[in-house]
C-alpha atoms as a PDB file:
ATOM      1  CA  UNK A   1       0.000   0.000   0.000  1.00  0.00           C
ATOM      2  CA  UNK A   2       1.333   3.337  -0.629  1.00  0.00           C
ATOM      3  CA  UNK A   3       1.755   5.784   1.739  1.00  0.00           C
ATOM      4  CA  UNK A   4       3.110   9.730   2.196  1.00  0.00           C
ATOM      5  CA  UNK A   5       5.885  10.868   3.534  1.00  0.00           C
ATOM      6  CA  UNK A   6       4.912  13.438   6.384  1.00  0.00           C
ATOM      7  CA  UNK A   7       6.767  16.484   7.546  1.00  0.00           C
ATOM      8  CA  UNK A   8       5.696  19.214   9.402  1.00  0.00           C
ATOM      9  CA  UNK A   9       7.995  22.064  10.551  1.00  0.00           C
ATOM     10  CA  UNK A  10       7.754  25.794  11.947  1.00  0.00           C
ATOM     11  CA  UNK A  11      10.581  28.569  12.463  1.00  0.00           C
ATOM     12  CA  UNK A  12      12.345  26.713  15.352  1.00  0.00           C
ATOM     13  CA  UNK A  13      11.893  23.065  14.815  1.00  0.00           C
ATOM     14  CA  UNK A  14       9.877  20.137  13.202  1.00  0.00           C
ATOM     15  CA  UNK A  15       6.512  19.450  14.546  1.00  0.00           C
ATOM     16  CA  UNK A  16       5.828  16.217  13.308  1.00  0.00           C
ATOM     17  CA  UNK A  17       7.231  13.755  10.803  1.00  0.00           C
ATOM     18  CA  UNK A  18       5.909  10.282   9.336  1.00  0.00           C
ATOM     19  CA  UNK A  19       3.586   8.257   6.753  1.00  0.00           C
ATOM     20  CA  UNK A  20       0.741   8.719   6.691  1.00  0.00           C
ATOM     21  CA  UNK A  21      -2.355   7.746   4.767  1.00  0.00           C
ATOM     22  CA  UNK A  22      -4.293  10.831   3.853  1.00  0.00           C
ATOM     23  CA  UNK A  23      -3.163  14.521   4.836  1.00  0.00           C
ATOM     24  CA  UNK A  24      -5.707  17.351   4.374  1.00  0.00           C
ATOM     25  CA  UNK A  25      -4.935  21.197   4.852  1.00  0.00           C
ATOM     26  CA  UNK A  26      -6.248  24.818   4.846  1.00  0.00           C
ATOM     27  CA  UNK A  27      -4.624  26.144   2.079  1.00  0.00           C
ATOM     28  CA  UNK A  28      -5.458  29.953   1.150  1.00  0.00           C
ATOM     29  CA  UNK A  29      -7.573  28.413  -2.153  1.00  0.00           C
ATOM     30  CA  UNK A  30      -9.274  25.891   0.187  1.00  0.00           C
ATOM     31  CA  UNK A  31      -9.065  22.819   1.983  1.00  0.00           C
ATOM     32  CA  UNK A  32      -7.021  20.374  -0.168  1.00  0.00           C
ATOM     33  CA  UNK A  33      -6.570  16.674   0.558  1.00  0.00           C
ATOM     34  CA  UNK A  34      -3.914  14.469  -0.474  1.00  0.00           C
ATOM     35  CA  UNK A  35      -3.709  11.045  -0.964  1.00  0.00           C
ATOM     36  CA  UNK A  36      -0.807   9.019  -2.017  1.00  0.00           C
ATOM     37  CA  UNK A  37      -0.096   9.568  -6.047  1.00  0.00           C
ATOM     38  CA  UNK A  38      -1.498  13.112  -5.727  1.00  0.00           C
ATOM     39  CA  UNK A  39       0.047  14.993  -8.494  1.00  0.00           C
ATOM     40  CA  UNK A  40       2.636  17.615  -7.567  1.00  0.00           C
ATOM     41  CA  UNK A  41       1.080  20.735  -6.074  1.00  0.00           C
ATOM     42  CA  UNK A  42       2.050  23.816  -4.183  1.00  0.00           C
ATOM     43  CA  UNK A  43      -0.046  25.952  -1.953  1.00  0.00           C
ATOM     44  CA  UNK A  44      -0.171  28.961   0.288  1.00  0.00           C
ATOM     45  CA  UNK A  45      -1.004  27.706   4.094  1.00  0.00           C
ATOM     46  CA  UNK A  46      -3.948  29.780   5.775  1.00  0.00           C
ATOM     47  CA  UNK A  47      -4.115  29.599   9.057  1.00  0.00           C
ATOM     48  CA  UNK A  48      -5.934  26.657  10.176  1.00  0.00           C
ATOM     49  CA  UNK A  49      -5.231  22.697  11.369  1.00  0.00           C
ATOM     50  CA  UNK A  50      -3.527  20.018   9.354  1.00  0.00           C
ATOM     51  CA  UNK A  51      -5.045  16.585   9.718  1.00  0.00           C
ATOM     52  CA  UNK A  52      -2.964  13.462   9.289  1.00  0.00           C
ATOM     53  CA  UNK A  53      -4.108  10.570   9.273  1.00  0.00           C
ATOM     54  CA  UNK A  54      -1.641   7.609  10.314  1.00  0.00           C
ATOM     55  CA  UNK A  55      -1.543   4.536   8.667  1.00  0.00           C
ATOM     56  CA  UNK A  56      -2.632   2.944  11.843  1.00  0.00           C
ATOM     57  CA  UNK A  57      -5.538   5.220  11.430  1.00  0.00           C
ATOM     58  CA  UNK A  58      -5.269   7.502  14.244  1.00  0.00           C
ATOM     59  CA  UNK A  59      -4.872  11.079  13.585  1.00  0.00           C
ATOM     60  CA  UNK A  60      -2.597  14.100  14.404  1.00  0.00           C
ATOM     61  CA  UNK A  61      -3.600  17.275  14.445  1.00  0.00           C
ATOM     62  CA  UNK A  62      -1.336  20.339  13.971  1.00  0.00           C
ATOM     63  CA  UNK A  63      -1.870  24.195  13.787  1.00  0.00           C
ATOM     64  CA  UNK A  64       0.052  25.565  11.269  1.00  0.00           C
ATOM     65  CA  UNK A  65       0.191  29.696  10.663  1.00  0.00           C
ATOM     66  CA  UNK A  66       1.390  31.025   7.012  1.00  0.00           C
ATOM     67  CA  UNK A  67       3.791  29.429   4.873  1.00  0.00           C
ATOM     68  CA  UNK A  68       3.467  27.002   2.345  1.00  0.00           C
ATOM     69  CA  UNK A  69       2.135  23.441   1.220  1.00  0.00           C
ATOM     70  CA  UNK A  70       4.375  21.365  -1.184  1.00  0.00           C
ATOM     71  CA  UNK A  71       3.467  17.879  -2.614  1.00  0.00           C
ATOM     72  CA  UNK A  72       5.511  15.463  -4.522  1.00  0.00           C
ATOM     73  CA  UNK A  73       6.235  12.294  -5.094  1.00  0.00           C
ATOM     74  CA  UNK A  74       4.272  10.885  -2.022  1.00  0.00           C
ATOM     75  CA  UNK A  75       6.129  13.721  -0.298  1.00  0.00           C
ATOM     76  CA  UNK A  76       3.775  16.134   1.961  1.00  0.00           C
ATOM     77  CA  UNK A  77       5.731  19.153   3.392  1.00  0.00           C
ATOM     78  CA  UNK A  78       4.230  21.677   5.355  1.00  0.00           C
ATOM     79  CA  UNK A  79       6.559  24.554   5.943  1.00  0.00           C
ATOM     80  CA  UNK A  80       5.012  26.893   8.449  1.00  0.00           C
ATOM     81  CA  UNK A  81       5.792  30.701  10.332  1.00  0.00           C
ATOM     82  CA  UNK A  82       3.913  28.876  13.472  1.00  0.00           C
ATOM     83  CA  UNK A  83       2.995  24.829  14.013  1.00  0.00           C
ATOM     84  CA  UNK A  84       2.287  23.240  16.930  1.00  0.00           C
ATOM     85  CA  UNK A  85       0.868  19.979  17.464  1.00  0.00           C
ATOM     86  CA  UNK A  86      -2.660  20.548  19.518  1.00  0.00           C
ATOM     87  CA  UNK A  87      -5.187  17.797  21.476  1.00  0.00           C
END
């Protein structure tokens, strides 16, 4: 089964990394989900939460703040001013 490759980062640090099944964001065009094959794609990140769902199905949730979205080759990177993992 394919899978994504997972990273999630802010100013000082990385937030989260992993696979991951299914990742949707809040871009500045919309919410976009990706799934594994997705073509390539870059967006601006609006403020909002990242969802990321785990291959063991349980889900992470992260706030990210500005930046940018890039997808590619079952590649996910968010690149955010703020992130933080929240509950």
């Amino acid at each position: 089964m394919a899978v994504l490759d997972v990273a999630v980062v802010s100013a000082e640090q990385e937030v989260w990394s992993g696979q991951a099944s299914r990742v949707v964001a809040r871009t500045t065009e919309g919410e976009i989900g990706i799934l594994p094959g997705h073509e390539p794609v870059m967006g601006l990140v609006a403020g909002g939460e990242v969802r990321i769902l785990r291959e063991d199905g349980t889900l992470v949730r992260a706030q990210a703040d500005g930046g940018f979205l890039s997808v590619a080759n079952d590649r996910v990177s968010v690149v955010a001013d703020a992130a933080e993992i929240v509950s």
